[in-house]
Protein backbone atom coordinates (compact mmCIF):
# COMPACT_ATOMS: atom_id res chain seq x y z
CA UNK A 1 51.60 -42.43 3.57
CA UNK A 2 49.49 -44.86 5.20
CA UNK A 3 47.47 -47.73 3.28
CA UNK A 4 45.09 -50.22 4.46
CA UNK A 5 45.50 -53.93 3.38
CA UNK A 6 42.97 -55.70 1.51
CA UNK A 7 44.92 -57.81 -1.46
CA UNK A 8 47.15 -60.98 -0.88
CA UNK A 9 50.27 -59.52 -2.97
CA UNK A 10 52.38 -58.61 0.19
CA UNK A 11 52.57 -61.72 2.93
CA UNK A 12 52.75 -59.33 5.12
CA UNK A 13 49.57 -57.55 4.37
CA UNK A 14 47.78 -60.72 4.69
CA UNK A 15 49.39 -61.27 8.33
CA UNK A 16 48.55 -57.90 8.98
CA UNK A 17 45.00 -57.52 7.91
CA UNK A 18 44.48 -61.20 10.22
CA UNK A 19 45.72 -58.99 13.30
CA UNK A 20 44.22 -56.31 15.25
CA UNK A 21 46.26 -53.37 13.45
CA UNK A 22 44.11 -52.27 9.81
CA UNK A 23 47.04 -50.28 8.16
CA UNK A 24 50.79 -50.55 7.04
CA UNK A 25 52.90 -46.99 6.83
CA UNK A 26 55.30 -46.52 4.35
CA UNK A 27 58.24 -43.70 4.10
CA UNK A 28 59.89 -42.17 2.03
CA UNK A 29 63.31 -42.72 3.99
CA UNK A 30 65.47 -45.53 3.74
CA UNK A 31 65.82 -45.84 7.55
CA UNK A 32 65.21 -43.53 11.02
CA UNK A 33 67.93 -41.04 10.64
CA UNK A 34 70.32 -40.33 13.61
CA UNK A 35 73.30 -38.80 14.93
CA UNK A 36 74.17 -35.60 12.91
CA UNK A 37 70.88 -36.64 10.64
CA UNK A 38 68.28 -35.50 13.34
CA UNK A 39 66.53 -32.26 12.89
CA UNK A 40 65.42 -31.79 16.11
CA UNK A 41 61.26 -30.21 16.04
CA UNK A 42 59.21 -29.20 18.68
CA UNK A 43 55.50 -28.72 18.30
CA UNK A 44 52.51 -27.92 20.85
CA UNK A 45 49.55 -30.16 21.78
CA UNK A 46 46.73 -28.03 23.48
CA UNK A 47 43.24 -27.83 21.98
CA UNK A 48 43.72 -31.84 20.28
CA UNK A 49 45.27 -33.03 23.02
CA UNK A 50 41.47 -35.11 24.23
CA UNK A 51 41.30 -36.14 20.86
CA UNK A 52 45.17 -37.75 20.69
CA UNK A 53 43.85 -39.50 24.20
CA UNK A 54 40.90 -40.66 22.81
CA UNK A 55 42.84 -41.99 19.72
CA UNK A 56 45.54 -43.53 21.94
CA UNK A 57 44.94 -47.10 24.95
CA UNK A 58 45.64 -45.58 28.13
CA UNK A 59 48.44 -46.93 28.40
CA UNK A 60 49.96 -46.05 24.88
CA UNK A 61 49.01 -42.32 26.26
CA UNK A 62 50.44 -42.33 29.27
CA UNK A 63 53.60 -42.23 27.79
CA UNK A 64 53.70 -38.94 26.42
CA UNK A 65 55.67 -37.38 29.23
CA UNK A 66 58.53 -38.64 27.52
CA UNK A 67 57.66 -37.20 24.28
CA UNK A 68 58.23 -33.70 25.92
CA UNK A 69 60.80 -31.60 24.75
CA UNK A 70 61.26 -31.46 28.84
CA UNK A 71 60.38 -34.70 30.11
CA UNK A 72 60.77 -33.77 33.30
CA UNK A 73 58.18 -30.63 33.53
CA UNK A 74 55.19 -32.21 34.85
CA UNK A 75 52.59 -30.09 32.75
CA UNK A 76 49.07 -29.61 34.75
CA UNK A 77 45.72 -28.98 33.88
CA UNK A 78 45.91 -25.24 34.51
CA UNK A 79 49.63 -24.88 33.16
CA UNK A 80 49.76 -21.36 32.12
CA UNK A 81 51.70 -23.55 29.13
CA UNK A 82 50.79 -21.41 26.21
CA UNK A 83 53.41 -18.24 26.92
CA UNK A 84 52.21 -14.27 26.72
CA UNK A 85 52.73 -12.95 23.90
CA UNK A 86 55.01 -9.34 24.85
CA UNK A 87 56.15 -6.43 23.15
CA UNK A 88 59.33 -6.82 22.10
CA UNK A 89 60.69 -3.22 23.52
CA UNK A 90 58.51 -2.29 26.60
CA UNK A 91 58.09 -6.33 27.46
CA UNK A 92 54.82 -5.09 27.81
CA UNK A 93 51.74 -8.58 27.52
CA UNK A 94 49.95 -7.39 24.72
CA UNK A 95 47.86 -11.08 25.17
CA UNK A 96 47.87 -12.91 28.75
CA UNK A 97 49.15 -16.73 29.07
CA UNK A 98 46.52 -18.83 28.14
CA UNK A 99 46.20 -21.20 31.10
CA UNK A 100 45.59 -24.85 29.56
CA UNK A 101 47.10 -28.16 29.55
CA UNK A 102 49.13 -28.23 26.73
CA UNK A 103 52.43 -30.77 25.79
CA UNK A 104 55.26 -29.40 23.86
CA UNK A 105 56.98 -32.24 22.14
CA UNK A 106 59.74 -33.45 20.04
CA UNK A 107 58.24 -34.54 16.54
CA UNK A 108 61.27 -36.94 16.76
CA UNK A 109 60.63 -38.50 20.45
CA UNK A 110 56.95 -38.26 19.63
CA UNK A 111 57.09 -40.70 16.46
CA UNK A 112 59.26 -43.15 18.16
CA UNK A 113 56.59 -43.28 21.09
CA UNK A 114 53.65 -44.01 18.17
CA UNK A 115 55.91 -46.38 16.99
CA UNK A 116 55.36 -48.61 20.10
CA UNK A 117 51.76 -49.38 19.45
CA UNK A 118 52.71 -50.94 15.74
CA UNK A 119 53.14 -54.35 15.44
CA UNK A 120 56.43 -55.11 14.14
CA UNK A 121 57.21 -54.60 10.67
CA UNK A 122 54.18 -52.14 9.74
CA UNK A 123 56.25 -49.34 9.12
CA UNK A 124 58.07 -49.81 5.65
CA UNK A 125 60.87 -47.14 4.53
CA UNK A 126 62.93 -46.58 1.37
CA UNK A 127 59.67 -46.63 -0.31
CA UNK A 128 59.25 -43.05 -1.99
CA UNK A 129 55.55 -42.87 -4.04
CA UNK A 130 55.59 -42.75 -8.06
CA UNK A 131 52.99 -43.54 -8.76
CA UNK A 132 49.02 -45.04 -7.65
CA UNK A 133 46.72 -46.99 -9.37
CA UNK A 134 43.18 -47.08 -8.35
CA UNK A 135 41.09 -49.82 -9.17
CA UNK A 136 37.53 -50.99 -9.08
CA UNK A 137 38.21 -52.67 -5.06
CA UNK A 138 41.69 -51.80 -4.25
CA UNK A 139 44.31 -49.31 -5.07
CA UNK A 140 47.86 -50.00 -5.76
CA UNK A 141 50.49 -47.79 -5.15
CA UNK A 142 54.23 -47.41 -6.36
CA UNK A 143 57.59 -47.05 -5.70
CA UNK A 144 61.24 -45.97 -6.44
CA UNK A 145 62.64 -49.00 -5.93
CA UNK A 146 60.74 -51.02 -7.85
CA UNK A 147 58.33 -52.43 -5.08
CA UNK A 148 54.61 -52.29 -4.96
CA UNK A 149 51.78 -52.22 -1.94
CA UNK A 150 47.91 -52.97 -2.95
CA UNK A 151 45.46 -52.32 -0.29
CA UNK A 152 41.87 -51.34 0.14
CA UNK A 153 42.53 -47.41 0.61
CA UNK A 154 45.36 -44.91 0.72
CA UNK A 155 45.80 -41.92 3.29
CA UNK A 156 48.46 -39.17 2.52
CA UNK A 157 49.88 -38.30 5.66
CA UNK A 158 52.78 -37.41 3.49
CA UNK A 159 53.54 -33.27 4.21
CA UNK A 160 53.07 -29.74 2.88
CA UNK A 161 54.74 -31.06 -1.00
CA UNK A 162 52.72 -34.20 -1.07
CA UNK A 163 52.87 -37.17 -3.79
CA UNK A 164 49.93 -38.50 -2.91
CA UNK A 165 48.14 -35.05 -3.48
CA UNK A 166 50.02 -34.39 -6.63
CA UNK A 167 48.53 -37.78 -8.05
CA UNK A 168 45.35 -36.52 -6.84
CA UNK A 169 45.19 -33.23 -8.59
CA UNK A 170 48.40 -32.65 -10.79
CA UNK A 171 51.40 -31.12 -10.23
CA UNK A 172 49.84 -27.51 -10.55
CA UNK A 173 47.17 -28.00 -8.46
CA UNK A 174 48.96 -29.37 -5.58
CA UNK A 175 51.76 -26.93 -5.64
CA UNK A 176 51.63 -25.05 -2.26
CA UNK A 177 52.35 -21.11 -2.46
CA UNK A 178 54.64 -19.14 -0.45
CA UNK A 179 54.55 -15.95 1.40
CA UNK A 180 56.72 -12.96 1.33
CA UNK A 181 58.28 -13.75 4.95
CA UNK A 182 61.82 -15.34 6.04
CA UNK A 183 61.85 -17.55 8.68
CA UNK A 184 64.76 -19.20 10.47
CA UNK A 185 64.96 -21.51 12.93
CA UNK A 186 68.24 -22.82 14.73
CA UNK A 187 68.92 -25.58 17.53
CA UNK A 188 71.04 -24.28 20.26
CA UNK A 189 73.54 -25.11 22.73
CA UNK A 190 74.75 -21.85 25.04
CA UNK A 191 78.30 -22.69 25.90
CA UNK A 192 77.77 -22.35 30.06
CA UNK A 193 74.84 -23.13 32.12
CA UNK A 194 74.09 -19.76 33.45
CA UNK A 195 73.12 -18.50 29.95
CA UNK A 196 70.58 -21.25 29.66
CA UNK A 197 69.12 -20.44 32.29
CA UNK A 198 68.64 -16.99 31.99
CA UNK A 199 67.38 -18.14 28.63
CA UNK A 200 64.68 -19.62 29.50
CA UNK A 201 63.95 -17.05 32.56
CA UNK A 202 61.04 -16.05 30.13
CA UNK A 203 59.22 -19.13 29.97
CA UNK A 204 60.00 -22.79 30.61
CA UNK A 205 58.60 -24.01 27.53
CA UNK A 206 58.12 -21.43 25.01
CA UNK A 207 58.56 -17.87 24.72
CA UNK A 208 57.71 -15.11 21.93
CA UNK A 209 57.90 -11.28 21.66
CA UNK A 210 56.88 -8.92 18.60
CA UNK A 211 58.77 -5.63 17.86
CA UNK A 212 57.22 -2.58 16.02
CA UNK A 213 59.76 -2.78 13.56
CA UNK A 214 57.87 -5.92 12.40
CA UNK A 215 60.33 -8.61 13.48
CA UNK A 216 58.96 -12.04 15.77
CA UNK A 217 61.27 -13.88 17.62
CA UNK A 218 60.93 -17.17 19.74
CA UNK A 219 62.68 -19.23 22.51
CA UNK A 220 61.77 -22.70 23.34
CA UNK A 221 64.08 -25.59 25.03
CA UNK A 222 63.82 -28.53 22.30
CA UNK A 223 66.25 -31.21 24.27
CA UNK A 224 66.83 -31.23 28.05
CA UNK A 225 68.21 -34.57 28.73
CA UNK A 226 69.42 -33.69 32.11
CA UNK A 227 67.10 -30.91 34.54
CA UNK A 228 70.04 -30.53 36.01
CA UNK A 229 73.03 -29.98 33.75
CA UNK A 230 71.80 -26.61 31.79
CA UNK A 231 74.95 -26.79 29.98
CA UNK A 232 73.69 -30.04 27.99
CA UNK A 233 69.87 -27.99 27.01
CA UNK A 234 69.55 -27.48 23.31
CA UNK A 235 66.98 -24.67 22.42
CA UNK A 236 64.88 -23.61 19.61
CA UNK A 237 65.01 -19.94 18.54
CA UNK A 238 63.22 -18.97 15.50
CA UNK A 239 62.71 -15.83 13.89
CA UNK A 240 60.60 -13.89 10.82
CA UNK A 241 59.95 -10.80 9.08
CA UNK A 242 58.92 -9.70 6.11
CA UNK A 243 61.18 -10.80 3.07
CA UNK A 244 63.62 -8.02 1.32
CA UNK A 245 65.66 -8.18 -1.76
CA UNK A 246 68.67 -8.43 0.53
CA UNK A 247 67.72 -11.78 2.29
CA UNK A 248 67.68 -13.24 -1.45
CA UNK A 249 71.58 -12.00 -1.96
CA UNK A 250 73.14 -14.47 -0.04
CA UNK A 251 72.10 -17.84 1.35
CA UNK A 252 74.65 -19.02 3.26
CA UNK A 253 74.32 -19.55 6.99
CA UNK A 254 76.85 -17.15 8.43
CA UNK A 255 75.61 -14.37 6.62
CA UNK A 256 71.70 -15.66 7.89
CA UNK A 257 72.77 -15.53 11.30
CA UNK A 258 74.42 -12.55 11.17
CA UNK A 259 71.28 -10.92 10.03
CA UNK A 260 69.42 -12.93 13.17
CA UNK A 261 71.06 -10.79 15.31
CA UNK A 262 71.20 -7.62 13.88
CA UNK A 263 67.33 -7.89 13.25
CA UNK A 264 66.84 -8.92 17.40
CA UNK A 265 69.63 -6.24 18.66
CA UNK A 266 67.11 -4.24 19.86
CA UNK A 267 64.36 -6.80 21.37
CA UNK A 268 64.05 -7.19 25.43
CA UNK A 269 65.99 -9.79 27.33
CA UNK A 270 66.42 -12.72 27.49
CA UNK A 271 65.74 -12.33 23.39
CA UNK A 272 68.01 -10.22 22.30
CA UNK A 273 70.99 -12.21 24.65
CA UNK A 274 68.93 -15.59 23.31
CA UNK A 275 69.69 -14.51 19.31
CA UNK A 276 73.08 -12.29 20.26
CA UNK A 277 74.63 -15.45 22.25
CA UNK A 278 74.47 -18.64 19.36
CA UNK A 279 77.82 -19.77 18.50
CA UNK A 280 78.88 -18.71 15.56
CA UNK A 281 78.99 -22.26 12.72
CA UNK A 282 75.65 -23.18 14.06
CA UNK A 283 73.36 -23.95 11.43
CA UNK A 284 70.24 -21.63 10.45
CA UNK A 285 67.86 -23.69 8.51
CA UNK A 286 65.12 -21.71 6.71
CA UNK A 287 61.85 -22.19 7.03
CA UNK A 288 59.93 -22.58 4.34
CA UNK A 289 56.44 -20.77 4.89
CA UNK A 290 54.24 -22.64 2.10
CA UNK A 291 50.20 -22.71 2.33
CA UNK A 292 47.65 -24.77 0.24
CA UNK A 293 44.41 -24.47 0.84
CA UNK A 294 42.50 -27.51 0.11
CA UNK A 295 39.51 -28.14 -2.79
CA UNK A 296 37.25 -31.26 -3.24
CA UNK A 297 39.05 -33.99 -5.36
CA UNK A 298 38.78 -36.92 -6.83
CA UNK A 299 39.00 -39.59 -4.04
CA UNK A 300 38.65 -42.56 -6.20
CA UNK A 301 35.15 -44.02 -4.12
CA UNK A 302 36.76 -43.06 -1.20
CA UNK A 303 40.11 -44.83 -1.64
CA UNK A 304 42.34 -42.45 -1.75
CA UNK A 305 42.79 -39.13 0.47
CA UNK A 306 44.85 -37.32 2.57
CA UNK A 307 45.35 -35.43 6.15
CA UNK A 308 47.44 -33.35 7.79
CA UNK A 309 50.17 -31.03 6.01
CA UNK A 310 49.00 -33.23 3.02
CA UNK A 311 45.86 -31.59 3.04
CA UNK A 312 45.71 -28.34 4.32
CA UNK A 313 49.63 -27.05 4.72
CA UNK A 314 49.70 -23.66 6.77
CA UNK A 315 52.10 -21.13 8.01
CA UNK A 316 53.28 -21.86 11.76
CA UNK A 317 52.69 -18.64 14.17
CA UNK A 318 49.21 -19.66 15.55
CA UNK A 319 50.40 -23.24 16.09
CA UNK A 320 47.37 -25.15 14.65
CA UNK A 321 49.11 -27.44 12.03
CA UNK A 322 49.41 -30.86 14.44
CA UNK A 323 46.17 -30.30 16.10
CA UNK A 324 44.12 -30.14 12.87
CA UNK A 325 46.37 -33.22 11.88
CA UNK A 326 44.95 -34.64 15.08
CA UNK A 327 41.62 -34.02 14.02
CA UNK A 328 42.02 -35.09 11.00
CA UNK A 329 43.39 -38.91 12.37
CA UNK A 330 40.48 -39.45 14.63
CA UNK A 331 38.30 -38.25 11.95
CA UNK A 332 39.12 -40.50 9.45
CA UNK A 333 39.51 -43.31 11.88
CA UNK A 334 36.13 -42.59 13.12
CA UNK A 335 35.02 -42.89 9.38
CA UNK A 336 36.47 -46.24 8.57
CA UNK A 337 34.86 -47.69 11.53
CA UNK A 338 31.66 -47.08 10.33
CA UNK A 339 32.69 -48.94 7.01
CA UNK A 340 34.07 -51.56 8.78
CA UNK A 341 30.97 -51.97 11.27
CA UNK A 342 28.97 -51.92 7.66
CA UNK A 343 27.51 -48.81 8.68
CA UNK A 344 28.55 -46.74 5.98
CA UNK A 345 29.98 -47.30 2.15
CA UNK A 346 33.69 -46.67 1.71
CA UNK A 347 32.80 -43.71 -0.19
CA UNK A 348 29.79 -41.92 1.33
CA UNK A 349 32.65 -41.99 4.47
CA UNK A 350 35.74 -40.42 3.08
CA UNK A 351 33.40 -37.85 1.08
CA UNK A 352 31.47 -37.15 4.63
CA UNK A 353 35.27 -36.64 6.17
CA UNK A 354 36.82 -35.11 3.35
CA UNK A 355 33.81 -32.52 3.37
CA UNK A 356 34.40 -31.50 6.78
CA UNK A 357 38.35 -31.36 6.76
CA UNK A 358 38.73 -29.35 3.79
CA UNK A 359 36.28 -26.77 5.44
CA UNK A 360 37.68 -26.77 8.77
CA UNK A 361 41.36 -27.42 7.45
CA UNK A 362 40.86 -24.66 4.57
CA UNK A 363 39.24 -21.93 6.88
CA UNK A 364 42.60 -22.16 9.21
CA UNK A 365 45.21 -22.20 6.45
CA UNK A 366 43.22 -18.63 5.20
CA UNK A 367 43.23 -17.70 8.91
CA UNK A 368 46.84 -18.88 9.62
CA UNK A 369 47.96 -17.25 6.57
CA UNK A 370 46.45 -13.91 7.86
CA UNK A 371 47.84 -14.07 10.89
CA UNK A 372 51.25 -14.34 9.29
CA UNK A 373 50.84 -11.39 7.65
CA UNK A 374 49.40 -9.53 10.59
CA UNK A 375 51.78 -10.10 12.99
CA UNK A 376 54.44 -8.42 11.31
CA UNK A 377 52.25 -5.07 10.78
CA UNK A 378 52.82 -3.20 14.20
CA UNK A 379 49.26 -1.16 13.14
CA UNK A 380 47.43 -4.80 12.82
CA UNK A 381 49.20 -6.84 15.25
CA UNK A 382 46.67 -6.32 18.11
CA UNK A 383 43.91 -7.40 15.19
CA UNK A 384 45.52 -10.72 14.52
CA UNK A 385 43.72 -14.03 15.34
CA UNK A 386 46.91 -14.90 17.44
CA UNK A 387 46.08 -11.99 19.37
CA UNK A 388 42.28 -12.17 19.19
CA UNK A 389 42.32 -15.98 19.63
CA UNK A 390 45.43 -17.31 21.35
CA UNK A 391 46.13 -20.81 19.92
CA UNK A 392 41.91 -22.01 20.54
CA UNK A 393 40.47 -24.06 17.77
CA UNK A 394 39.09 -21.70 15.35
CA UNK A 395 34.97 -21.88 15.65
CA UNK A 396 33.07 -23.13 12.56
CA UNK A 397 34.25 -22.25 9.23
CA UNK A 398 33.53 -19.10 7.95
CA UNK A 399 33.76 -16.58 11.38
CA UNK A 400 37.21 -15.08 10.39
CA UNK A 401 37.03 -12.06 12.73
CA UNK A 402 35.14 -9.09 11.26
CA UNK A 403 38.81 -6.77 11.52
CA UNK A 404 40.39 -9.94 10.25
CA UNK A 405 38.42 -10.63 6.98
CA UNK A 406 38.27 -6.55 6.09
CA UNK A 407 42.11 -6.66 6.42
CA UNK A 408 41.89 -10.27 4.14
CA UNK A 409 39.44 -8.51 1.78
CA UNK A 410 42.01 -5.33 1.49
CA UNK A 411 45.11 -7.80 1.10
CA UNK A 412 43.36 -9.64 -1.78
C-alpha cells in the first residue's frame, strides 16, 4: 500500500512531503525476509518494459541488468527472449519465439533495486491495514499495531487478496474466485552441473511445452549467481492441469511431487529429465490460480484506489500480470501530476484512471482466465490467446478473439 502525505501527524510525512519523493509505502511485513524466508519469483518484462523506463531516471534504469534472474545474459533488442511454445511429445513449435526485448527478473532482486530510488525511511513495515478512514481532505488509514498514517490519497498496491479493496467493496465483493486447475511451482538445484545445463538446453531464460493429455510444464533459471558454476543455478519449474478429486486427497509435498513427475513422464526432453531429476524434500508450493475482475467503486473523491494484483488479479500463463501493473503505475502517476500541476481535480483524475484500468485490467483477467482454460484442452489449445497472441498487450477492450469469446460464451 502506498499513501501520499498531506497531514502533519507523522514527522516524517511532513519531511517527506518537503522533499522531492510524494509518497510513503507501507507493508504488511515486519522486515525484508531472508535466508530460508525468500521465495524466490521470476517474472517477464516485455510489452511495459518503455513504460518502466519512462517511469524510472536513467540512471535508476540502467540498473536492471542486475534485477535479472541471469544478470549476466545481456538481453538485446531482437532477443528471441519470449521462448516457442512446443508440443510436449513431437517438440513440434506450435507458436514461433517472439523476438523482443524482454527482462526476466527476480521479484526479490527487482524490489531491492526500486528500493534505491526511496529516500530513506519511506518504506514502513510491520504495518498490516485494518482499517481506513476517509475524510473530507485526507484519508487515514490503520494498523495492527496500533499505529496510524494520514495522507492526501491511498493506492492499493497490496495483491490478488487485498485490504485495501476489501474496505473498498466488502469482504464479498473483493473475494477473488478460483479456477479448477493445480498449479505447482518449485525452486531447483540439480545436484551436478551437467544436468543444469542440459536443463536449460531448451532455452536460456524460459522454456514451456503443452501435452495432449492436457498437462503444461515450464523451465526457467530463477538464480545464477555464478555463469560459470552450473552446479550453484537454482531453476523454476512449474506445472498445471486441470484439478481432480485426487489432487484434493493429500496435500503434502512428497505426495505433490510425486504426482509432478508422473504427470511430465511422458513430455520431451529436457522436461521430462527437468521434473524427473528434483531432489526428492524439495518443496512444491501451490499456486494459487485466483481471478477478480474489477467493477467501478467507491474511490472516496479520488482518494482511495488501487493497481496491480489489487485491482485486476489474473491467472499467470499469458504473463500479463506485472506489465498491466506497469501500466497501471505510470498511469496513475501520470494522473496525480495533473492534480499536482492544478490541471485536474483529485477526483475527475483517479475516476479518468480508474475508468481506463478497470477496462483494460478487466478485459485481460477475462482473457487470461480463458487462456487458462484453453491451454489445457488439446482441441482448443491452438485457439488460445497465448497461441493467437504470444505475450503482446491485448488491443482495446472488448476484441477477445472471435474463436476465443464463442468458446467464453459456451464456457459460461
Amino acid at each position: 500500500m502506498a499513501g501520499s502525505p498531506e497531514a502533519a501527524e507523522d514527522p516524517w510525512m511532513r519531511k517527506h512531503e518537503s522533499a522531492d519523493g510524494d509518497g510513503n509505502v507501507y507493508e504488511e511485513k515486519a522486515k525484508e525476509p531472508s535466508g530460508q524466508n525468500v521465495i524466490i519469483i521470476g517474472a517477464g518484462i516485455h510489452w511495459a518494459l518503455p513504460l518502466l523506463e519512462e517511469l524510472l531516471s536513467p540512471e535508476l534504469f540502467a540498473g536492471i541488468q542486475k534485477c535479472q534472474t541471469d544478470p549476466f545474459h545481456v538481453t538485446s533488442d531482437d532477443d528471441p527472449s519470449q521462448p516457442p511454445c512446443l508440443h510436449g511429445v513431437t517438440g513440434e513449435i506450435l507458436k514461433p519465439s517472439l523476438r523482443a526485448k524482454m527482462h526476466r527478473v527476480s521479484r526479490n532482486k527487482m524490489r531491492r533495486w526500486l528500493l534505491e530510488a526511496l529516500p530513506e525511511h519511506s518504506v514502513n513495515c510491520d504495518k498490516r491495514l485494518i482499517d481506513i478512514h476517509p475524510g473530507d481532505d485526507t484519508v487515514t488509514a490503520r494498523f495492527a499495531n496500533g499505529t496510524e498514517t494520514t495522507g492526501s490519497c491511498i493506492i492499493g498496491a497490496d495483491g490478488p487478496r487485498s485490504g485495501v479493496r476489501q474496505f473498498l467493496l466488502g469482504a464479498e465483493q473483493a473475494t477473488p474466485s478460483s479456477v479448477p486447475y493445480v498449479a505447482t511451482r518449485t525452486i531447483v538445484t540439480y545436484p551436478t552441473a551437467e544436468q543444469a545445463l542440459y536443463v536449460r538446453s531448451a532455452h536460456p531464460i524460459n522454456a514451456m511445452a503443452f501435452h495432449p493429455d492436457g498437462v503444461w510444464t515450464w523451465i526457467s533459471p530463477i538464480d545464477i549467481p555464478n555463469a560459470e558454476a552450473p552446479e550453484t543455478w537454482k531453476f523454476q519449474v512449474m506445472t498445471s492441469w486441470r484439478k481432480s478429486d485426487d489432487d484434493e486427497k493429500d496435500g503434502t509435498a512428497a505426495v505433490r511431487l510425486a504426482n509432478i513427475k508422473m504427470r511430465t513422464k511422458d513430455f520431451i526432453e529436457p522436461f521430462r529429465s527437468a521434473n524427473a531429476w528434483i531432489p526428492d524434500g524439495t518443496p512444491v508450493y501451490a499456486n494459487r490460480m485466483t481471478y477478480w475482475e474489477p467493477f467501478p467503486w467507491d474511490n472516496h473523491a479520488g482518494r482511495i484506489s488501487l493497481a496491480g494484483d489489487a485491482a485486476h488479479p489474473m491467472t499467470f500463463h499469458r504473463g500479463q500480470g506485472l506489465q498491466h501493473a506497469i501500466e497501471d503505475v505510470a498511469k496513475y502517476v501520470a494522473a496525480l501530476a495533473t492534480v499536482k500541476s492544478g490541471q485536474a481535480k483529485l477526483k475527475d483524475a483517479i475516476d479518468e484512471y480508474e475508468t481506463e484500468m478497470i477496462a483494460r485490467g478487466g478485459e485481460e483477467v477475462r482473457l487470461s482466465k480463458l487462456n487458462t482454460e484453453m491451454v489445457h484442452q488439446w482441441d482448443k489449445l491452438m485457439q488460445s490467446p497465448l497461441l493467437q497472441k504470444g505475450a503482446k498487450k491485448n488491443a482495446l477492450p472488448g476484441s477477445l478473439p472471435a474463436q476465443a469469446a464463442a468458446s467464453s460464451a459456451h464456457q459460461s
